[in-house]
N, C-alpha and C. Protein backbone atom coordinates (compact mmCIF):
# COMPACT_ATOMS: atom_id res chain seq x y z
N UNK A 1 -10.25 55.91 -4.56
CA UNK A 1 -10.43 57.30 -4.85
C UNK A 1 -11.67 57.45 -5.71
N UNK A 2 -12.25 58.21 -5.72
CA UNK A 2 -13.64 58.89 -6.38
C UNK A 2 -13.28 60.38 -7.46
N UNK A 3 -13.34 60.27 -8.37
CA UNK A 3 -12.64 61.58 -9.34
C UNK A 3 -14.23 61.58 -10.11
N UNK A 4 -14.35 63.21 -9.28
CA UNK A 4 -15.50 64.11 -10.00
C UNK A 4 -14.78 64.95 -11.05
N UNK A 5 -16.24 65.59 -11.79
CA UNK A 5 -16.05 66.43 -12.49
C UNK A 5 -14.92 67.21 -11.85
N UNK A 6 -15.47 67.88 -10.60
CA UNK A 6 -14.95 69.12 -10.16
C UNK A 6 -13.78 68.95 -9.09
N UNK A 7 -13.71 67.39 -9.20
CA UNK A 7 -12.85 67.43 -7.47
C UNK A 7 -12.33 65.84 -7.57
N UNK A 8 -11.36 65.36 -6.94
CA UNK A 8 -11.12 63.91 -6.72
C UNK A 8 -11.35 63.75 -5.24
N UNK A 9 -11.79 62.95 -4.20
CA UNK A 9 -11.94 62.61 -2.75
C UNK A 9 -11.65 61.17 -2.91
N UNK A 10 -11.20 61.26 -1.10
CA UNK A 10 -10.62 59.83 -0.65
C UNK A 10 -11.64 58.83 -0.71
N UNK A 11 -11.45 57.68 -1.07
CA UNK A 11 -12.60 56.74 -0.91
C UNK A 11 -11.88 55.78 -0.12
N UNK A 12 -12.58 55.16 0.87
CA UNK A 12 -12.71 53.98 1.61
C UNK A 12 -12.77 52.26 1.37
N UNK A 13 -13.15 52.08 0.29
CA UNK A 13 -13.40 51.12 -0.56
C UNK A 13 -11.99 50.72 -1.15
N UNK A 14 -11.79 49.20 -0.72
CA UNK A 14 -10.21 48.69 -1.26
C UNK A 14 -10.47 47.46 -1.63
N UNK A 15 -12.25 46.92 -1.33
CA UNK A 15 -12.34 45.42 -2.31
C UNK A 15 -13.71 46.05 -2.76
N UNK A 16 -14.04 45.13 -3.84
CA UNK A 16 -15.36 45.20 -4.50
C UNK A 16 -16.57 44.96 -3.33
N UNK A 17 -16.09 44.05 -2.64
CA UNK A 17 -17.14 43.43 -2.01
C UNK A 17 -17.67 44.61 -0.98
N UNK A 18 -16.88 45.28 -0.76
CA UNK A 18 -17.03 46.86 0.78
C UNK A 18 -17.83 47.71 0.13
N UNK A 19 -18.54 47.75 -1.75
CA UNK A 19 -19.01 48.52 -1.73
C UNK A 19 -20.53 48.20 -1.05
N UNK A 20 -20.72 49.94 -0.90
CA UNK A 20 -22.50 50.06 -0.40
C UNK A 20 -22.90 51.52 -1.39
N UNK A 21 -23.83 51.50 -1.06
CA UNK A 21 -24.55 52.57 -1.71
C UNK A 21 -23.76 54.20 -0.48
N UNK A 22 -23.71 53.72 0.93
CA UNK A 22 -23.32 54.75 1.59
C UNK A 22 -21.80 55.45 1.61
N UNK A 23 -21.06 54.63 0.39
CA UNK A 23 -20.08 54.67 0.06
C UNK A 23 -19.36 55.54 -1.31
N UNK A 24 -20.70 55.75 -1.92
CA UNK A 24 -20.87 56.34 -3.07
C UNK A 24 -21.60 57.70 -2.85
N UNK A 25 -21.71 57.83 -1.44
CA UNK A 25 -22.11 59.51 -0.98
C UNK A 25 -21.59 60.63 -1.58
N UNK A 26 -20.52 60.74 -1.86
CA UNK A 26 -19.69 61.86 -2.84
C UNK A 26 -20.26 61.72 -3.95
N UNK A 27 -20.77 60.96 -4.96
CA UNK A 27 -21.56 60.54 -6.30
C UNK A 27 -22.90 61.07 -5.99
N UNK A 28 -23.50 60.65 -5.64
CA UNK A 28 -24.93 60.99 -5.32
C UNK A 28 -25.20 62.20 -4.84
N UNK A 29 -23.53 63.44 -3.77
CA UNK A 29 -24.20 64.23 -3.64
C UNK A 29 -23.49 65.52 -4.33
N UNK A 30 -23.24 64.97 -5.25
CA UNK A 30 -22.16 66.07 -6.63
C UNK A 30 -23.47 66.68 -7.25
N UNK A 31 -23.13 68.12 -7.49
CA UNK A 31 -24.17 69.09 -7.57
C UNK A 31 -23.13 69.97 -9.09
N UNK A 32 -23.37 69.64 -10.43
CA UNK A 32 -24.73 68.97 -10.68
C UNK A 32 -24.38 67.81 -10.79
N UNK A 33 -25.67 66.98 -10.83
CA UNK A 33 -25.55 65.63 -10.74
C UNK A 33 -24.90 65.05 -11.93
N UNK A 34 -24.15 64.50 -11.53
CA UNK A 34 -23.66 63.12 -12.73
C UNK A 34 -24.33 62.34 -13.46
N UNK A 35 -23.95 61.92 -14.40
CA UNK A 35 -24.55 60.75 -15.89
C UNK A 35 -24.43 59.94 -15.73
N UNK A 36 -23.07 59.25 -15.59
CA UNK A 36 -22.34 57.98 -15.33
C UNK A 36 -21.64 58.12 -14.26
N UNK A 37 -21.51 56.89 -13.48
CA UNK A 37 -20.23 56.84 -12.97
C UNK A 37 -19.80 55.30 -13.55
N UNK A 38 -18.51 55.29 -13.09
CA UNK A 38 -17.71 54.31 -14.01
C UNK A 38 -16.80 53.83 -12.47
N UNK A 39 -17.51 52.13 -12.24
CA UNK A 39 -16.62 51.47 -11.09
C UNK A 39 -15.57 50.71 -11.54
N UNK A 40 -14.37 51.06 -11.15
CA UNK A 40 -13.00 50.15 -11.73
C UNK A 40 -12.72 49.67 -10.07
N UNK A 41 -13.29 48.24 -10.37
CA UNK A 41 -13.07 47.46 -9.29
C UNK A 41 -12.04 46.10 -9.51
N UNK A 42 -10.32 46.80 -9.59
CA UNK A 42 -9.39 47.01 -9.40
C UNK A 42 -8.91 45.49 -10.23
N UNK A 43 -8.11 44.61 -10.54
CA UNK A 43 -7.34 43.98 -11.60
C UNK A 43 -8.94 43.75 -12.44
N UNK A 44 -9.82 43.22 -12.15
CA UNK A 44 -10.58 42.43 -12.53
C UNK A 44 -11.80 43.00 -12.93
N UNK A 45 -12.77 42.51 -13.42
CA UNK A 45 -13.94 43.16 -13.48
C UNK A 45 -15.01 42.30 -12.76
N UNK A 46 -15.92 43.43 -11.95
CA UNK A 46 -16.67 42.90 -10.61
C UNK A 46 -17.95 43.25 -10.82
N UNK A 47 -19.29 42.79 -10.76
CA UNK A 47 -20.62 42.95 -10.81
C UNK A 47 -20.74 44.13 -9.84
N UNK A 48 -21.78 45.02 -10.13
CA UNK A 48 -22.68 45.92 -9.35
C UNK A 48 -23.86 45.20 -8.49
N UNK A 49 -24.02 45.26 -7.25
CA UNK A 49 -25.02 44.27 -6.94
C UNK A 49 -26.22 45.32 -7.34
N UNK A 50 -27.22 44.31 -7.42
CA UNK A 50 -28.61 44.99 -8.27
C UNK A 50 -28.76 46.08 -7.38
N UNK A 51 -29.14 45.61 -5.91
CA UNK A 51 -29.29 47.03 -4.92
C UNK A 51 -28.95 48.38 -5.09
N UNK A 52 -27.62 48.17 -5.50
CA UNK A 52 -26.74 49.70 -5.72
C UNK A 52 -26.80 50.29 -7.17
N UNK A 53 -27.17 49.13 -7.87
CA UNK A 53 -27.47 49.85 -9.11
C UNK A 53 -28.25 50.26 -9.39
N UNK A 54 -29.96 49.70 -8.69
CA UNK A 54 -31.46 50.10 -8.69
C UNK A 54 -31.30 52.05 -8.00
N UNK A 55 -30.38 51.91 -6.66
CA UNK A 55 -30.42 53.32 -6.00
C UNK A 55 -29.77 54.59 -7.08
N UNK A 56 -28.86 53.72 -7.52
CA UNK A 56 -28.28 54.97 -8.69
C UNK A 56 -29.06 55.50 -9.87
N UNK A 57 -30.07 54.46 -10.25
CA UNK A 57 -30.52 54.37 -11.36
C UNK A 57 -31.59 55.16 -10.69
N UNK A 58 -32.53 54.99 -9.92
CA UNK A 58 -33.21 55.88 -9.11
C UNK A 58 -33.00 57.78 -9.28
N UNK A 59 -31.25 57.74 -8.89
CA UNK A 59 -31.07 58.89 -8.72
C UNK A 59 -30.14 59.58 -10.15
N UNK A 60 -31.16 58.85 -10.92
CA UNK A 60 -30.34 59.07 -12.47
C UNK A 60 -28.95 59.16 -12.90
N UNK A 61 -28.18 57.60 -12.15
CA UNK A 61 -26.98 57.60 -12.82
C UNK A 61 -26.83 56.28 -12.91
N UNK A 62 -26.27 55.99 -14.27
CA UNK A 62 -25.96 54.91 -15.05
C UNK A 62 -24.54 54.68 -14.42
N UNK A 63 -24.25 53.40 -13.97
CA UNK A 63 -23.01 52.49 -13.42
C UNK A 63 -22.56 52.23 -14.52
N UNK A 64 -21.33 51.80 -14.68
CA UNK A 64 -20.57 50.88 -15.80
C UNK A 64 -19.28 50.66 -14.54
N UNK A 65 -19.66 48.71 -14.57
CA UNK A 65 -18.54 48.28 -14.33
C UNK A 65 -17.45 47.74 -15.00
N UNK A 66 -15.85 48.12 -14.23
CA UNK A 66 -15.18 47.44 -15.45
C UNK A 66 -13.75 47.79 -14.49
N UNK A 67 -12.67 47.21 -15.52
CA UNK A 67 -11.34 47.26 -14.08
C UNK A 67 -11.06 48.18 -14.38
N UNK A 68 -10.22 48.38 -12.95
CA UNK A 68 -9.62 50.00 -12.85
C UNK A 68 -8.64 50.92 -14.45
N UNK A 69 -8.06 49.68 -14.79
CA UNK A 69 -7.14 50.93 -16.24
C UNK A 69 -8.22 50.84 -16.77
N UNK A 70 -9.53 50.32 -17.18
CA UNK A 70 -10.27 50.42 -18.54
C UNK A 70 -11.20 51.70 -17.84
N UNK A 71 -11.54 51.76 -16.63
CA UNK A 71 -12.18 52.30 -15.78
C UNK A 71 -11.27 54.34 -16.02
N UNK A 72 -10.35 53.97 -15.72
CA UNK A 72 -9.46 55.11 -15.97
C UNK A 72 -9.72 55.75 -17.68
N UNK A 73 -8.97 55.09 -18.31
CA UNK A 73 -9.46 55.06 -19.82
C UNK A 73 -10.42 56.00 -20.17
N UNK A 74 -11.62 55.45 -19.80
CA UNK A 74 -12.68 55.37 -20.16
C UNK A 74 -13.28 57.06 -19.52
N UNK A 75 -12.92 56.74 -18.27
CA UNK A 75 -13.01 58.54 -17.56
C UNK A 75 -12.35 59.81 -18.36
N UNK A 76 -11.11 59.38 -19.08
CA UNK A 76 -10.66 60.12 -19.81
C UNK A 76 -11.61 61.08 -21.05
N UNK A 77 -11.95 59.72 -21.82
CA UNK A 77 -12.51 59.94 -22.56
C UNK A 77 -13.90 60.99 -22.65
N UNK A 78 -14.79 59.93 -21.86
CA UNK A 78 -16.03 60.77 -21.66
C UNK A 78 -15.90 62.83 -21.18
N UNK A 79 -14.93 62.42 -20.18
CA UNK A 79 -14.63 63.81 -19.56
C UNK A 79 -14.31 64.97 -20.63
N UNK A 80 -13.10 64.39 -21.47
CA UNK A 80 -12.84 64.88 -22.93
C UNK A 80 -14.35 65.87 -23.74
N UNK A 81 -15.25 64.55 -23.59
CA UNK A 81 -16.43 65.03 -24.29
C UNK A 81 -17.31 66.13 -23.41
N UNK A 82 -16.97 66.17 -22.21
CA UNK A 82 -17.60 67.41 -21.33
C UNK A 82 -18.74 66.67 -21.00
N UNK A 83 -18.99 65.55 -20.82
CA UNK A 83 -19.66 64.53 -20.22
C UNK A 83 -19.52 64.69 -18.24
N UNK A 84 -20.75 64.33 -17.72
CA UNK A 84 -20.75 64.60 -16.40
C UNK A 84 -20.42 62.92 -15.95
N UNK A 85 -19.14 62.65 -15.73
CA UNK A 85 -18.98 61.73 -15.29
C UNK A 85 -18.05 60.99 -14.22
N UNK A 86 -18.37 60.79 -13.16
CA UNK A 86 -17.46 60.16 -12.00
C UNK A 86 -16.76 58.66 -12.38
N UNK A 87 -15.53 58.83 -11.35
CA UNK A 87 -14.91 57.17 -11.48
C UNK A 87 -14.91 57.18 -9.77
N UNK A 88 -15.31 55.66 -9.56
CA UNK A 88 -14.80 55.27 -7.84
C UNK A 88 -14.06 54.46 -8.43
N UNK A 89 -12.98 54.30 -7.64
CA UNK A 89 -11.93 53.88 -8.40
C UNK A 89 -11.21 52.81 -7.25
N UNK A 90 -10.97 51.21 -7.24
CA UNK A 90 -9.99 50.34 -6.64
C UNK A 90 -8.99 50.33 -7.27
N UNK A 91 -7.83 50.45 -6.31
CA UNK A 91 -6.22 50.54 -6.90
C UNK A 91 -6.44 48.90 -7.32
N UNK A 92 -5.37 48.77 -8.81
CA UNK A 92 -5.23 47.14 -8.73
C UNK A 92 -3.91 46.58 -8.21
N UNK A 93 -4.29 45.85 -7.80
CA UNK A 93 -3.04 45.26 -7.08
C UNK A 93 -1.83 44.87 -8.08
């Protein structure tokens, strides 16, 4: 799942490894644009490959990887602060 500011949508993504940048289309095309997004890639914590992080960073948004509850957590928080910030989110097993 992907939880915007304004909306949560289905995501496709059920291992770390499936992500792509064309996967993160709901992120990139959230109007207004997002700050962070925050990947909880699900028990564990999983690298961003440089690729997808160079395209985000491109389109001015800062990644933070980390597992899904800290990932959750963490969405809380920022959102709290009225912070523009997405979670793509892997269930953990």
């Amino acid at each position: 799942m992907i939880v915007l500011p304004e909306m949560t949508v289905p995501w496709d993504v059920s291992d770390p490894s499936d992500l792509g940048i064309g996967s993160l289309a709901p992120v990139l095309d959230c109007k207004p644009r997002v700050e962070i997004l925050l990947f909880g890639s699900g028990r564990d914590l999983r690298p961003i490959d440089e690729g997808i992080r160079a395209a985000l960073s491109d389109a001015g948004i800062a990644v933070e990887p980390m597992d899904t509850g800290a990932a959750c957590r963490t969405y809380s928080v920022l959102a709290a602060e009225d912070r523009r910030v997405a979670a793509a989110l892997i269930a953990a097993d």
